[in-house]
Protein backbone atom coordinates (compact mmCIF):
# COMPACT_ATOMS: atom_id res chain seq x y z
CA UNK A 1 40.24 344.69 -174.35
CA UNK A 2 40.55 348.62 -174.41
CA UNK A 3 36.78 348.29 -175.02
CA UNK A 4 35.62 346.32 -171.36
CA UNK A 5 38.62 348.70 -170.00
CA UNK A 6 36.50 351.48 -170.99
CA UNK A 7 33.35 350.77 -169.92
CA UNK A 8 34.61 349.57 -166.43
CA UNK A 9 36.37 353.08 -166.11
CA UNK A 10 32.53 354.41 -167.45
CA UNK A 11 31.01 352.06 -164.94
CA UNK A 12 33.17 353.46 -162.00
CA UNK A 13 32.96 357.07 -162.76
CA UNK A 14 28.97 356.24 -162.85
CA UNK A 15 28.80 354.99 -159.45
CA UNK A 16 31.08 357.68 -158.10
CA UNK A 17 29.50 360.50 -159.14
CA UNK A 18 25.66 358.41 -158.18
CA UNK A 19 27.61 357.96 -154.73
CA UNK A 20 28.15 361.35 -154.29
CA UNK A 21 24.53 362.53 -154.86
CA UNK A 22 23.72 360.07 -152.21
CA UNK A 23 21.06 361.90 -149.35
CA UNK A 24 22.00 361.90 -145.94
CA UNK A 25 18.77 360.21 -145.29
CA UNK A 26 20.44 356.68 -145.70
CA UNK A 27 24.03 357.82 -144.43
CA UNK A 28 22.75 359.88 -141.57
CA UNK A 29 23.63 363.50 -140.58
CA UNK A 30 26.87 364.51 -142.27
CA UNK A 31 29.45 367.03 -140.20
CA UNK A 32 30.40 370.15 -142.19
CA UNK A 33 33.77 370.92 -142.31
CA UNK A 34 35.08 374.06 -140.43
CA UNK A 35 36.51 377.01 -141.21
CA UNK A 36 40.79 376.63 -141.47
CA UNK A 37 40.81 379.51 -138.86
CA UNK A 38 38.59 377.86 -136.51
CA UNK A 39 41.05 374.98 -135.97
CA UNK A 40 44.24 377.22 -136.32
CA UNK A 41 44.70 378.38 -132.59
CA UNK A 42 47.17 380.54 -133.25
CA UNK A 43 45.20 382.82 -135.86
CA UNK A 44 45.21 385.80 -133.88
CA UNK A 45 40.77 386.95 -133.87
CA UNK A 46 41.85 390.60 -133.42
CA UNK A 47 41.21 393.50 -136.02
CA UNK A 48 43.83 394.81 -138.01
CA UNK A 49 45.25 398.41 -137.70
CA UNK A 50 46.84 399.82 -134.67
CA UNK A 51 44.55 401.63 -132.02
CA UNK A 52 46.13 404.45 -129.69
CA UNK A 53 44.75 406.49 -127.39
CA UNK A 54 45.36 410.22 -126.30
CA UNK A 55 43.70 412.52 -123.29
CA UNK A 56 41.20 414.71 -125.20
CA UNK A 57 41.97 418.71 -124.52
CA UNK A 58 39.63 420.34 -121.81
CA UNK A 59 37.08 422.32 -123.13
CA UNK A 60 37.73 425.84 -124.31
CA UNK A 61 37.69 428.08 -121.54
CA UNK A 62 38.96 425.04 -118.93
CA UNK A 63 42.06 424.50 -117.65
CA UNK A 64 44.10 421.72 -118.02
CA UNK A 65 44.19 418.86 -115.02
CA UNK A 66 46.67 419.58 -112.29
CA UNK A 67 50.23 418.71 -113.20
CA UNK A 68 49.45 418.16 -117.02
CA UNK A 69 50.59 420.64 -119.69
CA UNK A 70 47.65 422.02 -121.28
CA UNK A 71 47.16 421.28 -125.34
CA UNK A 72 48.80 423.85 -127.84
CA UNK A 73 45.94 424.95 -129.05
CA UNK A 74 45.28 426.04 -125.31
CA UNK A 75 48.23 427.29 -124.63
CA UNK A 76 48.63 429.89 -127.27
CA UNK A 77 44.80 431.60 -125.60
CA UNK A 78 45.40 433.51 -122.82
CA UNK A 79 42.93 432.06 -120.42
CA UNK A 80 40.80 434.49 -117.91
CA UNK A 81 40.23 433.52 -114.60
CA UNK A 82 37.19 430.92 -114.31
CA UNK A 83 35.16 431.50 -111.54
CA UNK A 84 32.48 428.87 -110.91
CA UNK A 85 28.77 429.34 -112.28
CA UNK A 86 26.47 431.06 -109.44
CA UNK A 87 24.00 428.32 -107.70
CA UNK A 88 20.74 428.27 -109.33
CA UNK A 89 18.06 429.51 -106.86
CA UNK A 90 16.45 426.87 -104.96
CA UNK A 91 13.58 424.99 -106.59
CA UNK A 92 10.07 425.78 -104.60
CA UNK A 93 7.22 423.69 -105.18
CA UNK A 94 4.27 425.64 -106.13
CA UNK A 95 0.54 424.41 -106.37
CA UNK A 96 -2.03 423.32 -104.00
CA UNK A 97 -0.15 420.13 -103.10
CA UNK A 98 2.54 422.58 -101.90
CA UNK A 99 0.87 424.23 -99.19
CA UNK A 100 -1.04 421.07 -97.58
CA UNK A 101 0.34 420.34 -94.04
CA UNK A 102 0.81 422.61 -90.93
CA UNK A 103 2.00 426.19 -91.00
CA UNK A 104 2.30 428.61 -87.72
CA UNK A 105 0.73 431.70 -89.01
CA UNK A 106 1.98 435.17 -87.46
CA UNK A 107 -0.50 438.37 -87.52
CA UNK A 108 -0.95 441.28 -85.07
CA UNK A 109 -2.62 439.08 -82.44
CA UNK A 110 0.84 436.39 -82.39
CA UNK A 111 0.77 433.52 -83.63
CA UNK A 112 -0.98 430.11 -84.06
CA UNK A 113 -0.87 427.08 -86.11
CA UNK A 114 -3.45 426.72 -89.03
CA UNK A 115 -3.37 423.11 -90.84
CA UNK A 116 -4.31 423.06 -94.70
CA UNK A 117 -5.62 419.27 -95.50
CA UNK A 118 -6.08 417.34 -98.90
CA UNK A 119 -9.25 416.40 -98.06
CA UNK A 120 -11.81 418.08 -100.04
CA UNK A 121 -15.08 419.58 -97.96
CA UNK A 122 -17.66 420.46 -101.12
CA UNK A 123 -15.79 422.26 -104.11
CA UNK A 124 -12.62 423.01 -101.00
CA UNK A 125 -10.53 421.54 -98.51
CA UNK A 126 -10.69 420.89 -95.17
CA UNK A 127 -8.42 423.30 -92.88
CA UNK A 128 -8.28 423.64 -88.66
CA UNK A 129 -7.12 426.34 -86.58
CA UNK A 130 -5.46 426.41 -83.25
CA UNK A 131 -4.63 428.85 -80.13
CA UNK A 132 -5.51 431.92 -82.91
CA UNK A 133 -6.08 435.15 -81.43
CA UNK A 134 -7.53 437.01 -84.22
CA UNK A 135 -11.45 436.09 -84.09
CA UNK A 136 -11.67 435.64 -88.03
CA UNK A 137 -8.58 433.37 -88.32
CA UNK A 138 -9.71 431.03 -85.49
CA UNK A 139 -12.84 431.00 -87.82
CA UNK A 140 -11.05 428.80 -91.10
CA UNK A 141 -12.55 425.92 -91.79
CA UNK A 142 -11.60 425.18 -95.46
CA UNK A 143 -9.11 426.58 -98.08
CA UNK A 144 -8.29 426.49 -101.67
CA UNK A 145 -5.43 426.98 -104.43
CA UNK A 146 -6.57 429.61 -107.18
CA UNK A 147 -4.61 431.43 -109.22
CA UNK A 148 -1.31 430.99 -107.53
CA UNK A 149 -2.96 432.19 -104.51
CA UNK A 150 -4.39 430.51 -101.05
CA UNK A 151 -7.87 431.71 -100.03
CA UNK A 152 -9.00 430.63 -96.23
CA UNK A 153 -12.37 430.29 -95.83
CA UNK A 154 -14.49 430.67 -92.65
CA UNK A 155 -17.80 428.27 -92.49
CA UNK A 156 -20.69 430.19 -94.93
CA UNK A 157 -17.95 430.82 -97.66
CA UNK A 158 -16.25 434.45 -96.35
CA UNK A 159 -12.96 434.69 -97.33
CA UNK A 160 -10.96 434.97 -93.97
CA UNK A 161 -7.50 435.64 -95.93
CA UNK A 162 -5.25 435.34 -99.36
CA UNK A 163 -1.94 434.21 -99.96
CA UNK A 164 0.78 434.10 -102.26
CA UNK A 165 3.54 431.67 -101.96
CA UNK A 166 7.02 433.75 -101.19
CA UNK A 167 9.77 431.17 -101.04
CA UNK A 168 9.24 428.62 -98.52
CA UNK A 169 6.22 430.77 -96.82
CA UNK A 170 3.33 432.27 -97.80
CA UNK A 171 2.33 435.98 -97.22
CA UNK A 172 -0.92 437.84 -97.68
CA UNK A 173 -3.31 439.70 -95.88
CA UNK A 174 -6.72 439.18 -93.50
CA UNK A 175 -9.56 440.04 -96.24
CA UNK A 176 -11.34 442.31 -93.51
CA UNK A 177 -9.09 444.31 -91.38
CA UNK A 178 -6.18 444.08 -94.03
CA UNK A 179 -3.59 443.42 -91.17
CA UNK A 180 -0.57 441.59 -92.57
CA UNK A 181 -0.54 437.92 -92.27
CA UNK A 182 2.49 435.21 -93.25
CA UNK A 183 2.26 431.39 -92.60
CA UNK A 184 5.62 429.46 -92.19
CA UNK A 185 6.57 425.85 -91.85
């Protein structure tokens, strides 16, 4: 009898362990077990450790914020007196694109307005004239950006004036009597 007791106990174990090789195929999809943690709610997810926070010191040279001792490592410095950076000097835009639009242009005969376009005329640009008294600036027709400089040109290519940008203006000369002449917005 110990010997059919034995191979029913080899018979079981047999179809356990062939049971448990088994492919989902016949059983369908099996459902993986989860993570203890996942099911514990009260398993805190947080990091360990402690996390503090403190104001960082201003930098050296700064003062501390109103009403707030400063750090020690502040405190020991004597500080000077901080006086604000000086304003940088206003950006001007430089380049033919620049100087397109109107300008009133002031010489020794008054003033008048003078219009530089973008459109180009040949290898220049288109530019008008209006209520100019000098003869040779009521002559511009065209212009052009060379060199940092503006050249206005009468028809047949003579150079009626140059320019240089100064700030928000440009100032130059008339190329044949030399009289002073600025152009402003």
């Amino acid at each position: 009898m110990t010997r059919g007791f034995l191979s029913k106990a080899a018979c079981l174990a047999l179809a356990a362990s062939v049971g448990a090789c088994a492919s989902n195929r016949f059983e369908g999809p099996r459902e993986r077990p989860r993570p203890q943690a996942a099911l514990d709610p009260a398993t805190p997810a947080l990091p360990a450790g402690t996390v503090t926070s403190e104001p960082l010191a201003p930098p050296p040279g700064a003062s501390a914020a109103p009403g707030e001792p400063p750090p020690p490592s502040v405190a020991a410095a004597p500080s000077p007196a901080i006086e604000p950076p000086p304003a940088p000097p206003p950006v001007v835009a430089t380049g033919r694109s620049s100087v397109v639009g109107s300008w009133n242009a002031t010489d020794a005969a008054g003033s008048c307005k003078v219009s530089l376009s973008s459109t180009p005329s040949l290898d220049l640009y288109k530019a008008t004239t209006a209520g100019c008294g000098n003869k040779d600036l009521a002559k511009v027709s065209a212009w052009d950006f060379r060199d940092g400089e503006v050249y206005l040109y009468q028809p047949g290519g003579t150079v009626a004036a140059r320019l240089r940008q100064a700030g928000g203006s440009l100032e130059g000369a008339l190329s044949k009597s030399g009289a002073p002449l600025a152009l402003a917005r």
